[in-house]
Protein backbone atom coordinates (compact mmCIF):
# COMPACT_ATOMS: atom_id res chain seq x y z
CA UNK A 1 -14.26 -22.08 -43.18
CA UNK A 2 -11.60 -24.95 -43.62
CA UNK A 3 -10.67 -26.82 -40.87
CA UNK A 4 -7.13 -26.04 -41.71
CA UNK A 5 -7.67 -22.31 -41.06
CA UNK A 6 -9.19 -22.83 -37.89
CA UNK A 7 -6.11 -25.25 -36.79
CA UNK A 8 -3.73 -22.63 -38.17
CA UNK A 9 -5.24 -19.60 -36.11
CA UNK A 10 -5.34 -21.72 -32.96
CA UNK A 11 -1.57 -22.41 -33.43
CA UNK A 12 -0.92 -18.72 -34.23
CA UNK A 13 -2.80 -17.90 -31.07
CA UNK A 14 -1.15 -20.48 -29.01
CA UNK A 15 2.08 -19.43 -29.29
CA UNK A 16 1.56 -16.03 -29.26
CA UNK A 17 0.60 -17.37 -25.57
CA UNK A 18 3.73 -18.92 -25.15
CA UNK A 19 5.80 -16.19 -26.63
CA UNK A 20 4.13 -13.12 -24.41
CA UNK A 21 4.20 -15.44 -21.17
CA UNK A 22 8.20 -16.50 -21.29
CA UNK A 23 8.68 -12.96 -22.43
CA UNK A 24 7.30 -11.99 -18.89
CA UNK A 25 8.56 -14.96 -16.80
CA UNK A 26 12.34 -14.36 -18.07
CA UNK A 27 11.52 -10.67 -17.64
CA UNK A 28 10.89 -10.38 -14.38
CA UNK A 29 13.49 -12.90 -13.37
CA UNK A 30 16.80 -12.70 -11.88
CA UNK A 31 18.52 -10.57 -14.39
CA UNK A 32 21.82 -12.68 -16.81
CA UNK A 33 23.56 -11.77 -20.00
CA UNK A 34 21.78 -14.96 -21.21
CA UNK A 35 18.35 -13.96 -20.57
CA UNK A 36 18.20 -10.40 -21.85
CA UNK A 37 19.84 -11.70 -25.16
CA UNK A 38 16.86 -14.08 -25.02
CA UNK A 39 14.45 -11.02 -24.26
CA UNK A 40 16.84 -8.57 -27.08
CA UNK A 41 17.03 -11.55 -29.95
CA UNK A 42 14.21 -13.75 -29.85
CA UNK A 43 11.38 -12.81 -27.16
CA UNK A 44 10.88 -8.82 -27.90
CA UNK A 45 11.04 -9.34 -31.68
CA UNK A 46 8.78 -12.09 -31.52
CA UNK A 47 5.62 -9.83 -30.24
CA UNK A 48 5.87 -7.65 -32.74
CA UNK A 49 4.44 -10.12 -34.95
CA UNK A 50 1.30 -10.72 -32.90
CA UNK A 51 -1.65 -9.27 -33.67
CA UNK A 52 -2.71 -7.61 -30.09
CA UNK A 53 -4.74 -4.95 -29.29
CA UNK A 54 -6.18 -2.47 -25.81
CA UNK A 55 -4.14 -2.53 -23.01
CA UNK A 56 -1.78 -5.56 -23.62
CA UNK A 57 -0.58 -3.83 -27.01
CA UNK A 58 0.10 -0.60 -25.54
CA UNK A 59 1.99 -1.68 -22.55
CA UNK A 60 4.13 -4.41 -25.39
CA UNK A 61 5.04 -0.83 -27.37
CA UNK A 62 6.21 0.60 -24.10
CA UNK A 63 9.20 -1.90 -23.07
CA UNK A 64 12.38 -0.23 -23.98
CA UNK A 65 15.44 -2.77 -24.55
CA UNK A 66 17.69 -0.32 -24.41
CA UNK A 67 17.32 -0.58 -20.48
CA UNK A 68 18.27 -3.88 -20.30
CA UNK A 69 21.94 -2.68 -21.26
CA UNK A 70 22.79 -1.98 -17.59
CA UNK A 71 22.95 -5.46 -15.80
CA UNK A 72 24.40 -4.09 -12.61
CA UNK A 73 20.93 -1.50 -12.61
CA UNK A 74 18.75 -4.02 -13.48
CA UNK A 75 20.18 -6.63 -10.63
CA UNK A 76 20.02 -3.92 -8.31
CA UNK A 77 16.51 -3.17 -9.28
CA UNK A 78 15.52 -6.62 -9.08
CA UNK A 79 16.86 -7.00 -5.35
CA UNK A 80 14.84 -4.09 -4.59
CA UNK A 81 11.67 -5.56 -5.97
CA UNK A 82 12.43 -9.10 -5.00
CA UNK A 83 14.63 -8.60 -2.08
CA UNK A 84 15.54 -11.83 0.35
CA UNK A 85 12.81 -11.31 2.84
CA UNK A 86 9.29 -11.15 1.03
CA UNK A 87 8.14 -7.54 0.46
CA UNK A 88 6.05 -5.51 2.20
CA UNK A 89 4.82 -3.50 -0.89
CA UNK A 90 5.08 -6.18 -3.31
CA UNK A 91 5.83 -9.99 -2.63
CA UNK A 92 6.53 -12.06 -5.11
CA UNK A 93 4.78 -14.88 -4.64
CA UNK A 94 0.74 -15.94 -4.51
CA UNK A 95 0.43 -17.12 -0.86
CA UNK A 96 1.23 -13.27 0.03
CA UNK A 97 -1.79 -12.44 -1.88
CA UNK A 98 -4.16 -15.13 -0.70
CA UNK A 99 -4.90 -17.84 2.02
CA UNK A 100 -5.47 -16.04 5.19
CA UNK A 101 -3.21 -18.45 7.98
CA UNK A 102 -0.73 -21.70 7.13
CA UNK A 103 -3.74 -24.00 6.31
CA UNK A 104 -4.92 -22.16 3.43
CA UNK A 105 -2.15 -21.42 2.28
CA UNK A 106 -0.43 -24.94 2.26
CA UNK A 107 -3.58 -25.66 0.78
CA UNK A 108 -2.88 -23.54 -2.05
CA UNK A 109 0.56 -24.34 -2.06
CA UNK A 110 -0.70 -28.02 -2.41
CA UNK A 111 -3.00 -27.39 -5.59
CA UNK A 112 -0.42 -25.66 -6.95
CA UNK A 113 1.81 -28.41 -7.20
CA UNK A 114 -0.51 -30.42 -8.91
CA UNK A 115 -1.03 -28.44 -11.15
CA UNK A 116 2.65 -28.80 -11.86
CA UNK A 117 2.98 -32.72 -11.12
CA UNK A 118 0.55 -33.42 -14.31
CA UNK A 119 2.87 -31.71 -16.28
CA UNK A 120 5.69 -33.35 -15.46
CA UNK A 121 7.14 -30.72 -13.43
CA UNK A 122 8.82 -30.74 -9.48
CA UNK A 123 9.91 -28.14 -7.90
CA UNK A 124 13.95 -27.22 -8.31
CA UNK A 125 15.81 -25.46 -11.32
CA UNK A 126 18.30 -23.20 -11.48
CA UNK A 127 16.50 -19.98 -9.53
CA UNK A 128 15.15 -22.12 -6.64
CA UNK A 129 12.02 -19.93 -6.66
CA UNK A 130 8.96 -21.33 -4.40
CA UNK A 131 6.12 -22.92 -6.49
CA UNK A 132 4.04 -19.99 -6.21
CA UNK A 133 6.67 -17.12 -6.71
CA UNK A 134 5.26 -14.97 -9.79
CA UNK A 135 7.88 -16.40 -12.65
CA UNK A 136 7.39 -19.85 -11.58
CA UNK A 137 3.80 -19.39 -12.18
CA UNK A 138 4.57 -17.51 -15.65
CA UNK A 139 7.00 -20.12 -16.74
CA UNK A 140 4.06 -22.62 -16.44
CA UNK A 141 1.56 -21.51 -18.17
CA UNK A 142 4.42 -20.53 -20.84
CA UNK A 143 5.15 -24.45 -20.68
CA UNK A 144 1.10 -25.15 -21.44
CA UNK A 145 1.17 -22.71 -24.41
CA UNK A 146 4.10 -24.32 -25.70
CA UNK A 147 2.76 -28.12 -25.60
CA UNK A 148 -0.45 -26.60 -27.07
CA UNK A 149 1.35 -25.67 -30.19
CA UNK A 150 3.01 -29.61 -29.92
CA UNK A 151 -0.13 -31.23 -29.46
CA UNK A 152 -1.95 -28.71 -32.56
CA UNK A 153 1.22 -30.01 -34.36
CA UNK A 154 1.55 -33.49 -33.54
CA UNK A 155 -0.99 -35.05 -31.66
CA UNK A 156 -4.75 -34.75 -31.31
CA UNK A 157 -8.23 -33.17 -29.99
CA UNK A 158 -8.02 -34.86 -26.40
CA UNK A 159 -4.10 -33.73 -25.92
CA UNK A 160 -4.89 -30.24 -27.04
CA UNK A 161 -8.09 -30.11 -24.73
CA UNK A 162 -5.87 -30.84 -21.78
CA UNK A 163 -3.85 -28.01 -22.49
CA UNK A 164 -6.57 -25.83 -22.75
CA UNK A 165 -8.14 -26.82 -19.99
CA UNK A 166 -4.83 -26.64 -17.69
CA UNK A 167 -4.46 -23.47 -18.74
CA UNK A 168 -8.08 -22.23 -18.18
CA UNK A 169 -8.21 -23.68 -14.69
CA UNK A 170 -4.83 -22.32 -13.17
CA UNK A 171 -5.60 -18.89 -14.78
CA UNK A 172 -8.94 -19.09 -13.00
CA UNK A 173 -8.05 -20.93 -9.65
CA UNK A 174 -4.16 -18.65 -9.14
CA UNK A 175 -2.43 -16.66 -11.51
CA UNK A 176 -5.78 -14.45 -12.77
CA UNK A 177 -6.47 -13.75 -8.90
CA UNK A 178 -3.72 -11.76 -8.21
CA UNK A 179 -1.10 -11.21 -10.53
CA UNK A 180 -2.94 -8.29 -12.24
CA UNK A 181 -2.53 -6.86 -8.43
CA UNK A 182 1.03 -7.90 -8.31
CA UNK A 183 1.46 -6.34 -11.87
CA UNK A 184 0.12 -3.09 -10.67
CA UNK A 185 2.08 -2.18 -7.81
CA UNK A 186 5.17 -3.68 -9.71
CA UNK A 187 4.89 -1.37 -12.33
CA UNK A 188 3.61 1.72 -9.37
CA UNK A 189 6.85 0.56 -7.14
CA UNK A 190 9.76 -0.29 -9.01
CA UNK A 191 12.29 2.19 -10.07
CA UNK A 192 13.42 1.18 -12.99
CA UNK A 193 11.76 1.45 -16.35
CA UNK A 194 11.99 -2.38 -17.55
CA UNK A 195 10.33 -3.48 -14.53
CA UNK A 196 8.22 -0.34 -14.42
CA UNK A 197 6.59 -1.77 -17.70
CA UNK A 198 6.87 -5.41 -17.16
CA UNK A 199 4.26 -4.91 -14.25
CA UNK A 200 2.03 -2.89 -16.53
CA UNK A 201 2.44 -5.96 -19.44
CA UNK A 202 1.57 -8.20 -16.55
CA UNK A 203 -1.33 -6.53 -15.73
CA UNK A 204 -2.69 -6.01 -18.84
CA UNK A 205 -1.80 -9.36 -20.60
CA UNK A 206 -3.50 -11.97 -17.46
CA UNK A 207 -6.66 -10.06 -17.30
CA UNK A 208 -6.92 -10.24 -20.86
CA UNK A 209 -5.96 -13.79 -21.46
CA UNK A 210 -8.79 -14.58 -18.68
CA UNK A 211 -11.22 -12.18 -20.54
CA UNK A 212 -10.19 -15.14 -23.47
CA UNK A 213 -11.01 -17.86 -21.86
CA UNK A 214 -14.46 -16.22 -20.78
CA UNK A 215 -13.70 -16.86 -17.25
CA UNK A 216 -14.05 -15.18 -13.84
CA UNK A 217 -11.32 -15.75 -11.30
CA UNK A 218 -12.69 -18.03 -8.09
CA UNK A 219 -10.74 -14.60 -5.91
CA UNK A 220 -9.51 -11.34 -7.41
CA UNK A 221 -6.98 -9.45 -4.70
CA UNK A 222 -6.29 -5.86 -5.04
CA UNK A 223 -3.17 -6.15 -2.15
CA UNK A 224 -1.09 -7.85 -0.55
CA UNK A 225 -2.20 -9.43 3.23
CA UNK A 226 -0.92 -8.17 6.52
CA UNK A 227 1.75 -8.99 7.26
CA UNK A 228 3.42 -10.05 11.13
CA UNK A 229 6.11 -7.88 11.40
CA UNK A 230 9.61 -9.62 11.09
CA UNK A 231 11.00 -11.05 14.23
CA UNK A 232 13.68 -9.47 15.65
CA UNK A 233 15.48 -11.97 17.64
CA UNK A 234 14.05 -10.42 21.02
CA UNK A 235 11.92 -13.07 23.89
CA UNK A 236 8.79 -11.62 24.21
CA UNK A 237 7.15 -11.13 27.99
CA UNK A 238 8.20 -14.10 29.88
CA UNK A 239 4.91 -15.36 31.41
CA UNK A 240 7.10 -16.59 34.41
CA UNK A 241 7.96 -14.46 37.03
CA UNK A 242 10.96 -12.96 37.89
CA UNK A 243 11.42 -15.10 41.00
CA UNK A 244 10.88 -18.31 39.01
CA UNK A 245 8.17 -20.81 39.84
CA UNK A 246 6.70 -21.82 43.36
């Protein structure tokens, strides 16, 4: 076997990586005429030429297009599955899922951001989602996949071990912990067909790429954790007593 047909099956694979992650971090975000030409024109067509197979190619044949048509729908779908205040059912974003109290979660919070610092990456963009909100964390490893097929292209053995490493270790350390759960009750949840089979895609696709990369994620999270309930502007007991200190 040439080494030429090993380099060109990497590349096919790596951006068959790129092409099913953007294809699920610009469909699950906030829904614009701009992104679900993207998803219509370039992103949809695109998986059809990838060879895939089990779960990830029968959830690909069930996304319908055709209910993208309907942006006011699909916005108000959106809001229902990403409303303003985190969900109870199914939050958006990784910290929700994991890190039990501020600490651990900041901690996570933290890693994640290095993750995103030795990529060149800060936090900011158009959406203004948190670092670990589910698309950010798509559009990452979208970004990896993408500099993969660069450094295949252009560069050399230690650039493309980088990627694959990146990759490998924020599959295994955040996004292979929980979004299959997030995918799940997405797809059980939502209303709407697109994001009905988005979540099932989701699902599918990350515990797939992780069966890929031979790995076994350091936490795997079926639900969401408690959560306090919302505070509703109301002073608790005062510890004082009515007729004020002695």
């Amino acid at each position: 076997m040439s080494t030429a047909l090993i380099d060109e099956r990497d590349l096919v694979e790596a951006a068959g990586r790129a092409t099913i992650y953007s294809l699920l971090a610009t469909g699950l975000g906030w829904p614009t005429v701009e992104k679900m030409n993207v998803l219509e024109s370039i992103l949809m067509p695109a998986t059809e030429s990838l060879s895939l197979s089990g779960s990830p190619q029968a959830a690909l044949e069930d996304c319908d297009t055709s209910t993208l048509g309907d942006m006011d729908a699909l916005r108000s779908a959106h809001i229902l599955l990403f409303p303003p205040v985190s969900s109870q059912d199914v939050p958006g974003y990784e910290t929700a899922f994991r890190g039990e109290g501020v600490f651990q979660q900041s901690a996570l919070l933290a890693d994640i951001a290095g993750f995103y610092r030795a990529h060149g990456l800060r936090a900011g963009g158009s959406d203004r989602e948190r670092l670990d909100h589910i698309t950010v964390e798509l559009e990452f490893m979208a970004l990896v996949a993408r500099k993969e097929v660069f450094a295949l292209q252009r560069e050399g053995p230690e650039e493309i071990a980088i990627c694959r490493q990146t990759a490998r270790d924020f599959l295994q350390d955040h996004l292979a912990c929980w979004a299959p759960a997030f995918g799940r009750r997405a797809a059980q949840v939502s209303g709407h067909p697109w994001y009905q089979t988005m979540g099932e895609v989701l699902a599918a696709w990350v515990d797939a790429d992780a069966a890929a990369y031979d790995l076994i994620p350091v936490e795997i999270v079926d639900q969401p954790l408690p959560q306090e309930p919302p505070d509703d502007g109301q002073c608790g007991p005062c510890p004082i007593p009515s007729g004020g200190s002695s």
